[in-house]
Protein backbone atom coordinates (compact mmCIF):
# COMPACT_ATOMS: atom_id res chain seq x y z
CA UNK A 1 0.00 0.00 0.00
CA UNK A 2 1.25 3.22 -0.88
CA UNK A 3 1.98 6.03 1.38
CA UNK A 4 -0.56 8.23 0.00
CA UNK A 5 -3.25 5.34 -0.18
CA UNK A 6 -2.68 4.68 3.50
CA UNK A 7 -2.96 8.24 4.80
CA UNK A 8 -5.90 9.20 2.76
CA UNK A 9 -7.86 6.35 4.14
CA UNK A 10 -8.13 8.07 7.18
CA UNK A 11 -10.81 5.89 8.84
CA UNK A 12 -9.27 5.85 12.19
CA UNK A 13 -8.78 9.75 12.11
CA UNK A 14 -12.54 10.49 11.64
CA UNK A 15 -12.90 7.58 14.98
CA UNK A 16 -10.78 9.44 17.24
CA UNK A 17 -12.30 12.79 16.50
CA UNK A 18 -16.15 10.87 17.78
CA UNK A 19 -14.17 8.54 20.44
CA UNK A 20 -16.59 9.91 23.11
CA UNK A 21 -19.81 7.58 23.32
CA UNK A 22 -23.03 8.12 25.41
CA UNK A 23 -25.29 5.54 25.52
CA UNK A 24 -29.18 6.37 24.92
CA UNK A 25 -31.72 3.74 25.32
CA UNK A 26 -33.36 3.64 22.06
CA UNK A 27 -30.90 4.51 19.77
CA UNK A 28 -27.84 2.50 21.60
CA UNK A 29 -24.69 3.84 21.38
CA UNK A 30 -23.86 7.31 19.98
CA UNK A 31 -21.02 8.90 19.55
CA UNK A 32 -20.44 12.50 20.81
CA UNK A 33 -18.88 15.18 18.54
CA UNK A 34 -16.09 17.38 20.77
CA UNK A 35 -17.13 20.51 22.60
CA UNK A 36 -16.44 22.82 19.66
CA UNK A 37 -18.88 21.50 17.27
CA UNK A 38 -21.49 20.72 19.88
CA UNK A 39 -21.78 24.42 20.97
CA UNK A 40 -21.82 24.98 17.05
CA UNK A 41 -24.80 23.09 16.94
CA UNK A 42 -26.55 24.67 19.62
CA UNK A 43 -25.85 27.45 18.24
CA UNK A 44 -27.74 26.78 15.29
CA UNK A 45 -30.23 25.10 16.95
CA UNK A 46 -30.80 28.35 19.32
CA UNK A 47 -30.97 30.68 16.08
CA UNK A 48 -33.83 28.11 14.90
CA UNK A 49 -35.88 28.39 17.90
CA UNK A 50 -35.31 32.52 17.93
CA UNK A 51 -36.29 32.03 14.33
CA UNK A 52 -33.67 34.08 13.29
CA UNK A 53 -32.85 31.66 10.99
CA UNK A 54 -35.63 28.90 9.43
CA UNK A 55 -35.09 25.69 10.78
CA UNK A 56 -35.48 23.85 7.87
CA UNK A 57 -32.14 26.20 7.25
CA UNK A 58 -30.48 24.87 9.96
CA UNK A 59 -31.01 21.10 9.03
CA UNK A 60 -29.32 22.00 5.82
CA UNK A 61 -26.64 23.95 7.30
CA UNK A 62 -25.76 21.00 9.96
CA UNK A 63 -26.27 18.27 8.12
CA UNK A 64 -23.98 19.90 5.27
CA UNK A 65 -21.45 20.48 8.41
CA UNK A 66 -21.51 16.96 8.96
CA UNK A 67 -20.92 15.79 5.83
CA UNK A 68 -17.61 18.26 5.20
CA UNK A 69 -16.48 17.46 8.31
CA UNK A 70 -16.76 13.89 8.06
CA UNK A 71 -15.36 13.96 4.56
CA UNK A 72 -12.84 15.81 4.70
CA UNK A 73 -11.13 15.46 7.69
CA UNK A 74 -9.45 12.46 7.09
CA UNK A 75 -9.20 13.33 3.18
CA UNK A 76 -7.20 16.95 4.24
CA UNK A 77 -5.16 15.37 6.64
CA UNK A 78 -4.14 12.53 4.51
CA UNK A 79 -3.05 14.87 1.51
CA UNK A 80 -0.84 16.92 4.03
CA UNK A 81 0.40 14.41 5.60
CA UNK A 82 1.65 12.55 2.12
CA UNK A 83 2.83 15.43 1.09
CA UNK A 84 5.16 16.35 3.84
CA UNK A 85 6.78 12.73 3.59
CA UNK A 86 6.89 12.95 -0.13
């Protein structure tokens, strides 16, 4: 496997980011994003219920958060890290 194969798999990056988990009795086992993005998301959430923003707005904008972030944070960090051994 190549160098820049490995790091741009970055599966276990995007796990340690979540490594806090809360159980919930329906749902099971979630995992917990860090402080940071959880006040993000109340933030958003708190702009919704002020509707200062629509809340079908703020679906969109944290669901489109998610996505990024999940994407791209081991995609980023794999390209920088490839290149600095390159």
């Amino acid at each position: 496997m190549s160098t820049l194969t490995r790091h741009l798999s970055g599966g276990h990056e995007s796990f340690r980011m979540y490594d806090r988990r809360v159980e919930i009795p329906l749902l099971g086992e979630v995992a917990v994003p860090p402080p940071d993005k959880v006040a993000y998301y109340a933030g958003l959430g708190l702009l919704a219920a002020l509707q200062v923003i629509e809340w079908p707005m703020a679906l969109v904008i944290t669901a489109g958060h998610l996505l990024a972030d999940q994407h791209l944070s081991g995609v980023v960090k794999g390209v920088g890290e490839a290149l600095e051994t390159a």
